[in-house]
PDB file of N, CA and C in Angstrom:
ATOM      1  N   UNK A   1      13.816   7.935   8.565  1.00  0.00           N
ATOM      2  CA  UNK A   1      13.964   6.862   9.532  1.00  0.00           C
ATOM      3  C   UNK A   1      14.541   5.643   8.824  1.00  0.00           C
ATOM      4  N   UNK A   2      15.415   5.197   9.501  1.00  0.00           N
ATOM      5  CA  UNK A   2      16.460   3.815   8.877  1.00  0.00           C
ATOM      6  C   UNK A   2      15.609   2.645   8.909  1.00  0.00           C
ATOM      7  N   UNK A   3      14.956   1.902   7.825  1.00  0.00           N
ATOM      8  CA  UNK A   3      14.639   0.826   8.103  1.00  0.00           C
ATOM      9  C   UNK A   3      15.252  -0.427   8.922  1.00  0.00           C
ATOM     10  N   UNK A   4      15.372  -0.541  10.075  1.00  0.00           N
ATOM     11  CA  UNK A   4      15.797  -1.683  10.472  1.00  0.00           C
ATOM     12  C   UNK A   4      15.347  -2.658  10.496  1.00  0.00           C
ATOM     13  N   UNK A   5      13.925  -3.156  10.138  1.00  0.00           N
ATOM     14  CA  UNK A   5      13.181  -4.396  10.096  1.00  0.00           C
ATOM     15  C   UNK A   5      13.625  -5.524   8.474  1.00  0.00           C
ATOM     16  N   UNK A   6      14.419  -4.822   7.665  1.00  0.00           N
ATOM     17  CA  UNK A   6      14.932  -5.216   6.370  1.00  0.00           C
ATOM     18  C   UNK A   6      16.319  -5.755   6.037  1.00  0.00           C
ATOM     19  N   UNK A   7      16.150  -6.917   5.482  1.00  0.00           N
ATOM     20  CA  UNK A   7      16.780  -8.048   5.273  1.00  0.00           C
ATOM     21  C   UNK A   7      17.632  -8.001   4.132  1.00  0.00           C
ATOM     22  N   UNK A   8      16.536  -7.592   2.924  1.00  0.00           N
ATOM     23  CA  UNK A   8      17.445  -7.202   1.860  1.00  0.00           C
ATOM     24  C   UNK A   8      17.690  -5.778   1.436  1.00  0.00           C
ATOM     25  N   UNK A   9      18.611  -6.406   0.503  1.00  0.00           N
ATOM     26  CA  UNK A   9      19.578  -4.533   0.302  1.00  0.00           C
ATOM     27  C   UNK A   9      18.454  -4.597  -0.808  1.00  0.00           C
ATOM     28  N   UNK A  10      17.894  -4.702  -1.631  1.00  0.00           N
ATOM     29  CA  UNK A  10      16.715  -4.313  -2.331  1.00  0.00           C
ATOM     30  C   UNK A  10      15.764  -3.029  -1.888  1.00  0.00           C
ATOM     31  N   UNK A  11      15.627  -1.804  -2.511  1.00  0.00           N
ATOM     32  CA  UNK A  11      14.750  -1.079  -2.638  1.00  0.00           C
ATOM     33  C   UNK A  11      13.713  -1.806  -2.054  1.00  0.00           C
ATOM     34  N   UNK A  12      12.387  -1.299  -0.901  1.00  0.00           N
ATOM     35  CA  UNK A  12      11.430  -1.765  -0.651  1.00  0.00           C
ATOM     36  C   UNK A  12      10.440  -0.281  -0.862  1.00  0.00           C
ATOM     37  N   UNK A  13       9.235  -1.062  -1.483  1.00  0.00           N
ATOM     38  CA  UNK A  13       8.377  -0.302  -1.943  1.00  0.00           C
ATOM     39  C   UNK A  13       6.766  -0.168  -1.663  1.00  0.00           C
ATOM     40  N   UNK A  14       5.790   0.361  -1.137  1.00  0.00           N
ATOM     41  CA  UNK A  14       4.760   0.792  -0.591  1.00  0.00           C
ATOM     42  C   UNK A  14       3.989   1.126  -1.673  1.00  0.00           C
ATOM     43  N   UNK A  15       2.585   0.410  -2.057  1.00  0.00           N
ATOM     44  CA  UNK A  15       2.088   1.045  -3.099  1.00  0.00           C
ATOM     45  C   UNK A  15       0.941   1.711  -2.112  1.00  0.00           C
ATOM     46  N   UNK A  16       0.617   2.947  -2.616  1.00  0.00           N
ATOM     47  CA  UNK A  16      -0.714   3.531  -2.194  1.00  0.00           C
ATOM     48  C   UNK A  16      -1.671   4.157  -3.271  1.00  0.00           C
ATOM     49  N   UNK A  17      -3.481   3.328  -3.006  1.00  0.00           N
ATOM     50  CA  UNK A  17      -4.183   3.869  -4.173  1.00  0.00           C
ATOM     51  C   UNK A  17      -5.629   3.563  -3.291  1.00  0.00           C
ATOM     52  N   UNK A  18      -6.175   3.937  -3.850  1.00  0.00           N
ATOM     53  CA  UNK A  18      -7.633   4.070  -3.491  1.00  0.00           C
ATOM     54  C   UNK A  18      -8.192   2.533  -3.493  1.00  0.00           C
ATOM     55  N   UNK A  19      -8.778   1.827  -2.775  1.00  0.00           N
ATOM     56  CA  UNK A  19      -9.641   0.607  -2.427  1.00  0.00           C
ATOM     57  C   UNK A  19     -11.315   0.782  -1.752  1.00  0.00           C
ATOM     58  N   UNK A  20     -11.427   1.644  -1.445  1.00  0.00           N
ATOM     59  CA  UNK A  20     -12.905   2.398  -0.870  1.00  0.00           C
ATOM     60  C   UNK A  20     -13.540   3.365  -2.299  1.00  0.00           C
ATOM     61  N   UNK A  21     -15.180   2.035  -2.386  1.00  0.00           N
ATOM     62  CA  UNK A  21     -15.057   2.851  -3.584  1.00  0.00           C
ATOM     63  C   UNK A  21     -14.911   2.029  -4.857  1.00  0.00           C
ATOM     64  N   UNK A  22     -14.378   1.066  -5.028  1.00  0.00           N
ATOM     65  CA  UNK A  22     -13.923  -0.162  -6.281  1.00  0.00           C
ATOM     66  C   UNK A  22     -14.568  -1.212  -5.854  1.00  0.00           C
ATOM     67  N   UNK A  23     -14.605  -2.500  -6.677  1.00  0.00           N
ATOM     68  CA  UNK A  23     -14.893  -3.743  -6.442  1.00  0.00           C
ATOM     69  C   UNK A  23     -13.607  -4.146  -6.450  1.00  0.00           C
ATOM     70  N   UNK A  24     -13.572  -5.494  -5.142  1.00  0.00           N
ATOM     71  CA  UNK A  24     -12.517  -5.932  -5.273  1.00  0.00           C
ATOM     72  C   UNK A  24     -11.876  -6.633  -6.653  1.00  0.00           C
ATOM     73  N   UNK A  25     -12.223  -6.515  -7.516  1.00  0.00           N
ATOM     74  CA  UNK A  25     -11.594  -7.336  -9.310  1.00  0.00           C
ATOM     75  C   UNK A  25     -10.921  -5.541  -9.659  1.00  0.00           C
ATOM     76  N   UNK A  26     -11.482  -4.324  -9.527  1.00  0.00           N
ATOM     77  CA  UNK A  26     -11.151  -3.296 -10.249  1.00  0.00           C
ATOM     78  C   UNK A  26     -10.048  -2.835  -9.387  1.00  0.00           C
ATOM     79  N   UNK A  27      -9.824  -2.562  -7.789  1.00  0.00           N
ATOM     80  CA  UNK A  27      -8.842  -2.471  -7.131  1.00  0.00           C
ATOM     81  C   UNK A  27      -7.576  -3.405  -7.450  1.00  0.00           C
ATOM     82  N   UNK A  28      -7.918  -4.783  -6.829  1.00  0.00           N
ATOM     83  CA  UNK A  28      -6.642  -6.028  -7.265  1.00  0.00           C
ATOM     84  C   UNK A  28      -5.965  -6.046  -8.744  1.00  0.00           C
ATOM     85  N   UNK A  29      -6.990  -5.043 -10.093  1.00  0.00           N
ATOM     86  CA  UNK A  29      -5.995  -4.808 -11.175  1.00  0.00           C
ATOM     87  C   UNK A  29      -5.146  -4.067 -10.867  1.00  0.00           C
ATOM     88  N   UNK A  30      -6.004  -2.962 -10.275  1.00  0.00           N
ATOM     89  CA  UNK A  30      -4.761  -1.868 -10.419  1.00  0.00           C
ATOM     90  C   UNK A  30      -3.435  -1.794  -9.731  1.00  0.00           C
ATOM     91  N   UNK A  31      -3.581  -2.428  -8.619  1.00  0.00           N
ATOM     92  CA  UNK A  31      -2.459  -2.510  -8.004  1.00  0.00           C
ATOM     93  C   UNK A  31      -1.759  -3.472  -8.384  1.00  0.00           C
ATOM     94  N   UNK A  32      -1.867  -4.720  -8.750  1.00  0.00           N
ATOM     95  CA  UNK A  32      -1.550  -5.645  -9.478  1.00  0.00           C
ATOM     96  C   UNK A  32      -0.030  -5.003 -10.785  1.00  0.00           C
ATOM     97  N   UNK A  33      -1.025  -4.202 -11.282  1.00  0.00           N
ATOM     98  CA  UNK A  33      -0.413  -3.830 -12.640  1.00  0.00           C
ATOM     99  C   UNK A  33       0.819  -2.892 -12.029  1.00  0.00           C
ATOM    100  N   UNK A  34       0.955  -2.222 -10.770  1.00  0.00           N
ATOM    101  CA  UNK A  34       1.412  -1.232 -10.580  1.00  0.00           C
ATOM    102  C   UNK A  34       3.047  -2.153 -10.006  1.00  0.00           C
ATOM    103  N   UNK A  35       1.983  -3.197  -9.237  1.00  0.00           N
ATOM    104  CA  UNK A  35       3.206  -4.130  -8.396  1.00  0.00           C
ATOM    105  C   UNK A  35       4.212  -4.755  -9.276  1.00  0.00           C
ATOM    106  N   UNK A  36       3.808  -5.314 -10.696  1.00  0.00           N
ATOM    107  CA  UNK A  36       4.138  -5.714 -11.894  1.00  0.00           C
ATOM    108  C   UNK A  36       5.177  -4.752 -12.293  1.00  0.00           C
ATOM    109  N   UNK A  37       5.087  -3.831 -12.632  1.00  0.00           N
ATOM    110  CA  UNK A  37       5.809  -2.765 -13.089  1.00  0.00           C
ATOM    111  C   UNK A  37       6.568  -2.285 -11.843  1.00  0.00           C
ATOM    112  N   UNK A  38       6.543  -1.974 -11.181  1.00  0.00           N
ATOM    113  CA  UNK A  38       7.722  -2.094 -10.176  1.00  0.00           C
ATOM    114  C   UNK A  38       8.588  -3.141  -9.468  1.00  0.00           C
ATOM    115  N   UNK A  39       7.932  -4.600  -9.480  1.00  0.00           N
ATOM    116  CA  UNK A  39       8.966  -5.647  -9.194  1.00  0.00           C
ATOM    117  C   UNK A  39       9.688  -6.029 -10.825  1.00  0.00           C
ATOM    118  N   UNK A  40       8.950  -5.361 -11.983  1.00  0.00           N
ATOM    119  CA  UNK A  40      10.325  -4.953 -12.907  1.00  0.00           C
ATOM    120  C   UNK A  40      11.268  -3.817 -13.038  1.00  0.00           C
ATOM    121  N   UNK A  41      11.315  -3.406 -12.338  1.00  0.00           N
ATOM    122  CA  UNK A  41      12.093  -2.407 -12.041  1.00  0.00           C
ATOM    123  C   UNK A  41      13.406  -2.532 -10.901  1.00  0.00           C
ATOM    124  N   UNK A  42      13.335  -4.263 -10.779  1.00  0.00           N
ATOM    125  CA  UNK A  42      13.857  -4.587  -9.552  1.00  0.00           C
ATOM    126  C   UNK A  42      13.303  -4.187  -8.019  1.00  0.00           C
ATOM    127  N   UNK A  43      12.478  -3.691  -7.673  1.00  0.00           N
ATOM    128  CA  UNK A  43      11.690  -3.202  -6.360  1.00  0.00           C
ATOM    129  C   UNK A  43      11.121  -4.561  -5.697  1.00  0.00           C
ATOM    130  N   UNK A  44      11.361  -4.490  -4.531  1.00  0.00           N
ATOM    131  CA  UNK A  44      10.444  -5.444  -4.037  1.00  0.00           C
ATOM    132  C   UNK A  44       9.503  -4.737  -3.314  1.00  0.00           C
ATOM    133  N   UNK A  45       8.365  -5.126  -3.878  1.00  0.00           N
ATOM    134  CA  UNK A  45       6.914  -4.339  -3.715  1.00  0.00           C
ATOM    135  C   UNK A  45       6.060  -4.795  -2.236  1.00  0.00           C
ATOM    136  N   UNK A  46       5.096  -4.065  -1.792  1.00  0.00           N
ATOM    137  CA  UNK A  46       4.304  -4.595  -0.654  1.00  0.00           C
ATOM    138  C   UNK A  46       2.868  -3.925  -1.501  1.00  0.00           C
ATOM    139  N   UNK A  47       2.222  -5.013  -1.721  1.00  0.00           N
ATOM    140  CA  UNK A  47       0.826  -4.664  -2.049  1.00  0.00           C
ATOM    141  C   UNK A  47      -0.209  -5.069  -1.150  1.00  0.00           C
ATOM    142  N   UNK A  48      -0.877  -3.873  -0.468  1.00  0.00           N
ATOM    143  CA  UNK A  48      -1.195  -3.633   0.779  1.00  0.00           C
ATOM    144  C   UNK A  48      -3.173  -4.547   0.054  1.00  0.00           C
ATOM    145  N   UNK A  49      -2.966  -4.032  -0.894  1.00  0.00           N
ATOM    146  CA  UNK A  49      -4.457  -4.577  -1.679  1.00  0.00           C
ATOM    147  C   UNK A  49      -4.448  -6.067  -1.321  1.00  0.00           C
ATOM    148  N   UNK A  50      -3.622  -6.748  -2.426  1.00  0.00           N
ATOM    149  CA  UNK A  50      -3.356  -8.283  -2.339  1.00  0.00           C
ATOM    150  C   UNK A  50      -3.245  -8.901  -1.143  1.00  0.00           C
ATOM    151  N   UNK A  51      -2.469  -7.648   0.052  1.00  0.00           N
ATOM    152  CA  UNK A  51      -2.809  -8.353   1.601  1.00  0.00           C
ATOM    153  C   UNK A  51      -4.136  -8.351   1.975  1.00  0.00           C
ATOM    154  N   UNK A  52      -4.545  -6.627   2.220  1.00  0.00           N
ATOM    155  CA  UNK A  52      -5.735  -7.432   3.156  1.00  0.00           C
ATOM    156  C   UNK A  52      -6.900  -7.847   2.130  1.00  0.00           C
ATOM    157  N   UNK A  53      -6.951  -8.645   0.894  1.00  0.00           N
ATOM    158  CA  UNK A  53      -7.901  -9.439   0.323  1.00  0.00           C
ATOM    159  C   UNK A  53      -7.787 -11.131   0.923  1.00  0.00           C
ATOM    160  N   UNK A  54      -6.702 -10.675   1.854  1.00  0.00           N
ATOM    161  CA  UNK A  54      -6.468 -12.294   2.776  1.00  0.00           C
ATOM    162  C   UNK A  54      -6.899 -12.048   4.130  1.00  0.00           C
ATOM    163  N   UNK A  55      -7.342 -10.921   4.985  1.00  0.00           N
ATOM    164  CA  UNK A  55      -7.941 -10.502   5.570  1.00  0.00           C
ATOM    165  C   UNK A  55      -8.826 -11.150   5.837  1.00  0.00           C
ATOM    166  N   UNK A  56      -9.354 -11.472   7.259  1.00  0.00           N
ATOM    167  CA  UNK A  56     -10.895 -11.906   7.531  1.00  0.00           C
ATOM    168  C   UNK A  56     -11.985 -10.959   6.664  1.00  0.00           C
ATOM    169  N   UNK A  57     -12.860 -11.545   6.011  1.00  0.00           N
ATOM    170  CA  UNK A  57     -13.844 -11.191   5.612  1.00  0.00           C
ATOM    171  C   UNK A  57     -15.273 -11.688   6.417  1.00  0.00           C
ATOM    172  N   UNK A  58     -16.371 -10.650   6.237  1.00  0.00           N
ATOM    173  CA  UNK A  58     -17.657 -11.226   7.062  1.00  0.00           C
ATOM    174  C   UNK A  58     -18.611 -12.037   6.395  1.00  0.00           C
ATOM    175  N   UNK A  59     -19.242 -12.814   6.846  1.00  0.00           N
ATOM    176  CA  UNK A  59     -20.267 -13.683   5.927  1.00  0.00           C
ATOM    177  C   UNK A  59     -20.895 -13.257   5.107  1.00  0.00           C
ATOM    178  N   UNK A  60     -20.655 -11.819   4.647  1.00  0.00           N
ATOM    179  CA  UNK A  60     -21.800 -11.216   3.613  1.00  0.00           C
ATOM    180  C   UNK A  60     -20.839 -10.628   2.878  1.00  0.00           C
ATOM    181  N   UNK A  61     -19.448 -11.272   2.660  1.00  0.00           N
ATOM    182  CA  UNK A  61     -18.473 -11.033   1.730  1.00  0.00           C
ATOM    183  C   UNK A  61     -17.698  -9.409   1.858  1.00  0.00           C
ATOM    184  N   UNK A  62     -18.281  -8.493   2.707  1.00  0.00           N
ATOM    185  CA  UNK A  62     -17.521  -7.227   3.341  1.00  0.00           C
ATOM    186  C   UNK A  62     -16.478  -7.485   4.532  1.00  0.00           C
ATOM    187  N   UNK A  63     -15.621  -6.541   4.128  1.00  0.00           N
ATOM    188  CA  UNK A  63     -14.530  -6.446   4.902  1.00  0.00           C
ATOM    189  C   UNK A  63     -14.939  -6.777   6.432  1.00  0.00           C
ATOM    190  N   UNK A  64     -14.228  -7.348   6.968  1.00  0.00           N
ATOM    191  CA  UNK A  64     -14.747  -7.768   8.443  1.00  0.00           C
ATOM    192  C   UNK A  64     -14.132  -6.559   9.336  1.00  0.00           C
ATOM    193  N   UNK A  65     -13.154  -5.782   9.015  1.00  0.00           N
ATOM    194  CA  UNK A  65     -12.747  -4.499   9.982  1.00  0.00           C
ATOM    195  C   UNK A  65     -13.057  -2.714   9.703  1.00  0.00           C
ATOM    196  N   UNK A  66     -13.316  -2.025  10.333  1.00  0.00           N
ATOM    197  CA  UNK A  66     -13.098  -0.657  10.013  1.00  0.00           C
ATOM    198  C   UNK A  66     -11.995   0.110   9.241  1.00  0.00           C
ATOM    199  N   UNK A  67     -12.292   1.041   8.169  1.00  0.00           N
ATOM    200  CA  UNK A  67     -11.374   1.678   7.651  1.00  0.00           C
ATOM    201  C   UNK A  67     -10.585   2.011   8.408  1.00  0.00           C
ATOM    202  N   UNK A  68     -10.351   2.476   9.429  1.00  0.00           N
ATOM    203  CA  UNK A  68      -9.451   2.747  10.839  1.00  0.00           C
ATOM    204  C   UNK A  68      -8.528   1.822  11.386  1.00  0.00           C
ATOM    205  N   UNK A  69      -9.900   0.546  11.105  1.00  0.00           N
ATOM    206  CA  UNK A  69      -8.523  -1.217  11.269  1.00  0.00           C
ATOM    207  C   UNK A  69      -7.830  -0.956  10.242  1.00  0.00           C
ATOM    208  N   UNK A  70      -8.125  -1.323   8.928  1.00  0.00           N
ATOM    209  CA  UNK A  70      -7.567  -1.407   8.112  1.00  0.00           C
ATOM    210  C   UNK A  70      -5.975  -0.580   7.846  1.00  0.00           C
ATOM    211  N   UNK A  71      -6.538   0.824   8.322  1.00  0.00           N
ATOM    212  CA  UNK A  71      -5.244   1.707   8.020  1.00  0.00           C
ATOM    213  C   UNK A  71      -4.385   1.373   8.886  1.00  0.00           C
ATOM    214  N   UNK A  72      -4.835   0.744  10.290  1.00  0.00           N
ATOM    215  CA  UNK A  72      -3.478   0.323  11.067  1.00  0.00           C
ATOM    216  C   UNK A  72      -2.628  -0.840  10.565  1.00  0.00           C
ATOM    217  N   UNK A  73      -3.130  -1.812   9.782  1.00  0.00           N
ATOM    218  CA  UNK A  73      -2.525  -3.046   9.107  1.00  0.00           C
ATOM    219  C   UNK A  73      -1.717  -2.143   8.192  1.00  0.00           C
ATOM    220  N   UNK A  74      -2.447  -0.797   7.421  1.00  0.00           N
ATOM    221  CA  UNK A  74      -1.479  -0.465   6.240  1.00  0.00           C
ATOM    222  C   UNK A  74      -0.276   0.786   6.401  1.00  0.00           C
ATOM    223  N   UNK A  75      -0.207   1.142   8.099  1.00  0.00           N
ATOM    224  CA  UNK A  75       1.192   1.734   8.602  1.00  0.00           C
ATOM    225  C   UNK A  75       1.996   0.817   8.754  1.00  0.00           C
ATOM    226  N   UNK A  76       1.235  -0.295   9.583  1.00  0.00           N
ATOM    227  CA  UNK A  76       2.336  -1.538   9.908  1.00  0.00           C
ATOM    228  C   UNK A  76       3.295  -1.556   8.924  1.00  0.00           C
ATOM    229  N   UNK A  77       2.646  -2.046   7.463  1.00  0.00           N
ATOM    230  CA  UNK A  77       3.216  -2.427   6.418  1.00  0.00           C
ATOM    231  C   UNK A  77       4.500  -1.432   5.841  1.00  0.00           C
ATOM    232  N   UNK A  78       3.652  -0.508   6.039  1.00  0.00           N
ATOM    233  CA  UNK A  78       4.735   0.882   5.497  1.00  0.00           C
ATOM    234  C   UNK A  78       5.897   1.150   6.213  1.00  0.00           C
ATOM    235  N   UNK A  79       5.971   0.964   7.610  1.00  0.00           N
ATOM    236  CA  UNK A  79       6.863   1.014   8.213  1.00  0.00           C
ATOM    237  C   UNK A  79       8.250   0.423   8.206  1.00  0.00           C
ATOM    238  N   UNK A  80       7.672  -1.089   7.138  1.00  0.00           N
ATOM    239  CA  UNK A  80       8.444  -1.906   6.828  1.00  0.00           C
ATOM    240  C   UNK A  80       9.447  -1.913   4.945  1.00  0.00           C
ATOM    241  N   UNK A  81       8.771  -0.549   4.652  1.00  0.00           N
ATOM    242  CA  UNK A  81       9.033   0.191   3.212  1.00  0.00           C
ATOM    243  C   UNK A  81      10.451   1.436   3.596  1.00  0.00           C
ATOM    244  N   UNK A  82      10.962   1.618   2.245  1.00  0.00           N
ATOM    245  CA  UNK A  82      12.520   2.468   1.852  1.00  0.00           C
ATOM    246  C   UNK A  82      11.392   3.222   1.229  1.00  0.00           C
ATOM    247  N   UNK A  83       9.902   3.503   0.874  1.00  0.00           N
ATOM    248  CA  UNK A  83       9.497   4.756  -0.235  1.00  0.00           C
ATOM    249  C   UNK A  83       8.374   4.354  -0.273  1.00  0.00           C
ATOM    250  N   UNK A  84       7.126   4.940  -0.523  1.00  0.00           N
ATOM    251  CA  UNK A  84       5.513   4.874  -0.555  1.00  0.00           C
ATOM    252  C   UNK A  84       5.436   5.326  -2.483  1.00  0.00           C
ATOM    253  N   UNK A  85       4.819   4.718  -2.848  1.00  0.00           N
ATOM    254  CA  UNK A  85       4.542   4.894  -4.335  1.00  0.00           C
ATOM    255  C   UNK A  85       2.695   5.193  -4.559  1.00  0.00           C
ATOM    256  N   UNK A  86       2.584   6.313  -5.017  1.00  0.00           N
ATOM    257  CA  UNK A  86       0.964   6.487  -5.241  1.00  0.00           C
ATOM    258  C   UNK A  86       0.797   5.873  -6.253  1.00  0.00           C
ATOM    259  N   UNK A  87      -0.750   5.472  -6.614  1.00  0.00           N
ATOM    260  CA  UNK A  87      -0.810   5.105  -8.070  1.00  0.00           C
ATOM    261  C   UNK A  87      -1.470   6.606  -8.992  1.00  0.00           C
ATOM    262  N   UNK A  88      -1.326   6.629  -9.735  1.00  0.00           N
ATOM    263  CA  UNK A  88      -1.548   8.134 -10.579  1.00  0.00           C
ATOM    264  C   UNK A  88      -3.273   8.116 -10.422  1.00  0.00           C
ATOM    265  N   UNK A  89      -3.193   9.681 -10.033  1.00  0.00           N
ATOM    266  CA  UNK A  89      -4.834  10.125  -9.993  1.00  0.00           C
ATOM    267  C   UNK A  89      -5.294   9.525  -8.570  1.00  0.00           C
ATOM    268  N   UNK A  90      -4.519   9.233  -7.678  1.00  0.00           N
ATOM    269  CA  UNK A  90      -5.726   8.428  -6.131  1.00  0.00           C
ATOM    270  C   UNK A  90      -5.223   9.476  -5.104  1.00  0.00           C
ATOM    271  N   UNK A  91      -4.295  10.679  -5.832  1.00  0.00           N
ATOM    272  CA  UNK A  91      -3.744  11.289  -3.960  1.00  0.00           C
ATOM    273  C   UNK A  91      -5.180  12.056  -3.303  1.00  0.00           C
ATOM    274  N   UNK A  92      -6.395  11.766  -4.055  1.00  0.00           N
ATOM    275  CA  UNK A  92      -7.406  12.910  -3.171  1.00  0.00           C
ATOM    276  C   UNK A  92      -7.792  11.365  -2.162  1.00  0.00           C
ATOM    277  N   UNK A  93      -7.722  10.430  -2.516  1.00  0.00           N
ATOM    278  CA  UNK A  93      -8.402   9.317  -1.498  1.00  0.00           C
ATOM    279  C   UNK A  93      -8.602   9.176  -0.239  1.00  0.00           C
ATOM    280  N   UNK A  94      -8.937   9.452   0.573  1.00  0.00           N
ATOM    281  CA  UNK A  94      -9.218   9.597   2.342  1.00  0.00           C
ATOM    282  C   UNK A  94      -7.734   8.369   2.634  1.00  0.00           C
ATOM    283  N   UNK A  95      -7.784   7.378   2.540  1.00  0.00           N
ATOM    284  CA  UNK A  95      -6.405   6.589   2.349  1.00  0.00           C
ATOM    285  C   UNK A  95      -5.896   6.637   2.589  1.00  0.00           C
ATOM    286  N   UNK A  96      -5.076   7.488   0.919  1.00  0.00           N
ATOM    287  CA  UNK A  96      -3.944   7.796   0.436  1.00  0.00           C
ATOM    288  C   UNK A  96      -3.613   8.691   1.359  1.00  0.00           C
ATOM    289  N   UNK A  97      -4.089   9.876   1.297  1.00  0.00           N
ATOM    290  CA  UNK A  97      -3.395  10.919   2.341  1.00  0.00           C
ATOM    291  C   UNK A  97      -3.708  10.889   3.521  1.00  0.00           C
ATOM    292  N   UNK A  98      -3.586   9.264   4.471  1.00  0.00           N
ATOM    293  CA  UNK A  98      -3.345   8.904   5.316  1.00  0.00           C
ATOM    294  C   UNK A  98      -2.008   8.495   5.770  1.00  0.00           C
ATOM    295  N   UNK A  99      -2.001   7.680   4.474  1.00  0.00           N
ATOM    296  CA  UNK A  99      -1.050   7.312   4.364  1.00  0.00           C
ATOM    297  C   UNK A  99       0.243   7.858   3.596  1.00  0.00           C
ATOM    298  N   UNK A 100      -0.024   9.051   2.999  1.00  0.00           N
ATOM    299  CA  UNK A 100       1.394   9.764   3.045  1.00  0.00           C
ATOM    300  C   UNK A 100       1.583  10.679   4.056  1.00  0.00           C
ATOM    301  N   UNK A 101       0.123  11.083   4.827  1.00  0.00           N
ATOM    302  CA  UNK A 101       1.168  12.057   6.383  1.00  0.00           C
ATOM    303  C   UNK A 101       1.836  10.953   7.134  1.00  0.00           C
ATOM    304  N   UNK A 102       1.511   9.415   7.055  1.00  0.00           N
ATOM    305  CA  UNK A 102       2.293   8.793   7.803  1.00  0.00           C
ATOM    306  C   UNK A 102       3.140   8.488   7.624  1.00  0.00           C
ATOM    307  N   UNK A 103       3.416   8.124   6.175  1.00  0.00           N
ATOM    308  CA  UNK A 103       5.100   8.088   5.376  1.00  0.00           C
ATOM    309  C   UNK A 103       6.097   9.547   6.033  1.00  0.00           C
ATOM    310  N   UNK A 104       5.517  10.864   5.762  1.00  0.00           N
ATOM    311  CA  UNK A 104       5.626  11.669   5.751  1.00  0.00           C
ATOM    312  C   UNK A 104       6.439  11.924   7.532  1.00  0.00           C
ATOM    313  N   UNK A 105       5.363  11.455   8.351  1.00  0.00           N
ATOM    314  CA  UNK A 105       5.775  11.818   9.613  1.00  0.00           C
ATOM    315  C   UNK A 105       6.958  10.866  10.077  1.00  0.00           C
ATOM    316  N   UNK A 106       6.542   9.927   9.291  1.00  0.00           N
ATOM    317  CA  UNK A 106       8.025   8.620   9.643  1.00  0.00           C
ATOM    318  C   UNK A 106       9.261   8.782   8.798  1.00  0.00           C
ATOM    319  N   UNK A 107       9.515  10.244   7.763  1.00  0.00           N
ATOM    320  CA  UNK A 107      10.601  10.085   6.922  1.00  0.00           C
ATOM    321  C   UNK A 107      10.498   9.047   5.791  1.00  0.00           C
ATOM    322  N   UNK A 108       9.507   8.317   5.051  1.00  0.00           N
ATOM    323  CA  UNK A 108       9.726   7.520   4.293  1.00  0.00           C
ATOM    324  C   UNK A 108       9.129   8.438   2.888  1.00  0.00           C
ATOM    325  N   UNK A 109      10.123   8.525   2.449  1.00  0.00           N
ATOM    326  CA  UNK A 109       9.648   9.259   0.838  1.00  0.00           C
ATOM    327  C   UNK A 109       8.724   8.902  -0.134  1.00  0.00           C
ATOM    328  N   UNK A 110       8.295   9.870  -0.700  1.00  0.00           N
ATOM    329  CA  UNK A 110       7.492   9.089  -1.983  1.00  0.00           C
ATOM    330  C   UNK A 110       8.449   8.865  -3.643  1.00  0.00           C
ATOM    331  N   UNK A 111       7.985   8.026  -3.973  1.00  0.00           N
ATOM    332  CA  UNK A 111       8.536   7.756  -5.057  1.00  0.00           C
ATOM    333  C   UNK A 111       7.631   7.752  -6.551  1.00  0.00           C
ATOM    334  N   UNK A 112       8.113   8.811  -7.047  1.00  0.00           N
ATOM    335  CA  UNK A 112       7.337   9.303  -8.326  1.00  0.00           C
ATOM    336  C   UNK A 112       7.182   8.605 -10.093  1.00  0.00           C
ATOM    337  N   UNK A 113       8.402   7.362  -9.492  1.00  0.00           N
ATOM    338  CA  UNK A 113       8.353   7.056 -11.044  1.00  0.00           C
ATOM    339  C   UNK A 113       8.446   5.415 -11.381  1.00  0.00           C
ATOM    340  N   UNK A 114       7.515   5.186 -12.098  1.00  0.00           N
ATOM    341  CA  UNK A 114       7.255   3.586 -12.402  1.00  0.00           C
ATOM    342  C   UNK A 114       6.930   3.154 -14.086  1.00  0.00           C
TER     343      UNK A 114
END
């Protein structure tokens, strides 16, 4: 599927990794490090982590939506991606392979190398 929502001719890139399960400091590295290494690579990255940590949160510092919300914020996002990037070791994550049958069903490839 042709991205039409994209502005620049830049590679756009989808990271996917496990967040269910981590503290938010051990998640925000990893993706962090991953986003790092691919916006050197020239990629312009979407780090779905770093978004919804801007997300409403509930007064007792937990996510204020359902994993189910959540995954709809993180098709949105993808939809708006040229390639979905796993981070190494997370494809068993309930997530992740949410989010690659949805890459998957929308034509957006994965991309294996960072």
């Amino acid at each position: 599927m042709k991205n039409t929502y994209k502005k620049t001719t830049q590679t756009v890139v989808y990271i996917s990794g496990a967040i269910t399960g981590y503290s938010p400091q051990e998640y925000l590295t990893k993706f962090a490090e991953v986003e790092r290494r691919l916006t050197a690579r020239g990629y312009v990255v979407v780090n779905p982590a770093r978004l919804n940590d801007h997300l409403p949160h509930a007064a007792n510092g937990d996510f204020a939506f359902t994993h189910e919300g959540y995954m709809n914020v993180s098709y949105a996002l993808l939809e708006l991606c040229d390639y979905i990037y796993v981070i190494d070791g997370e494809s068993t994550s309930k997530g992740v392979k949410l989010e690659l049958e949805y890459a998957e069903n929308y034509g957006i490839p994965r991309m294996y190398i960072v």
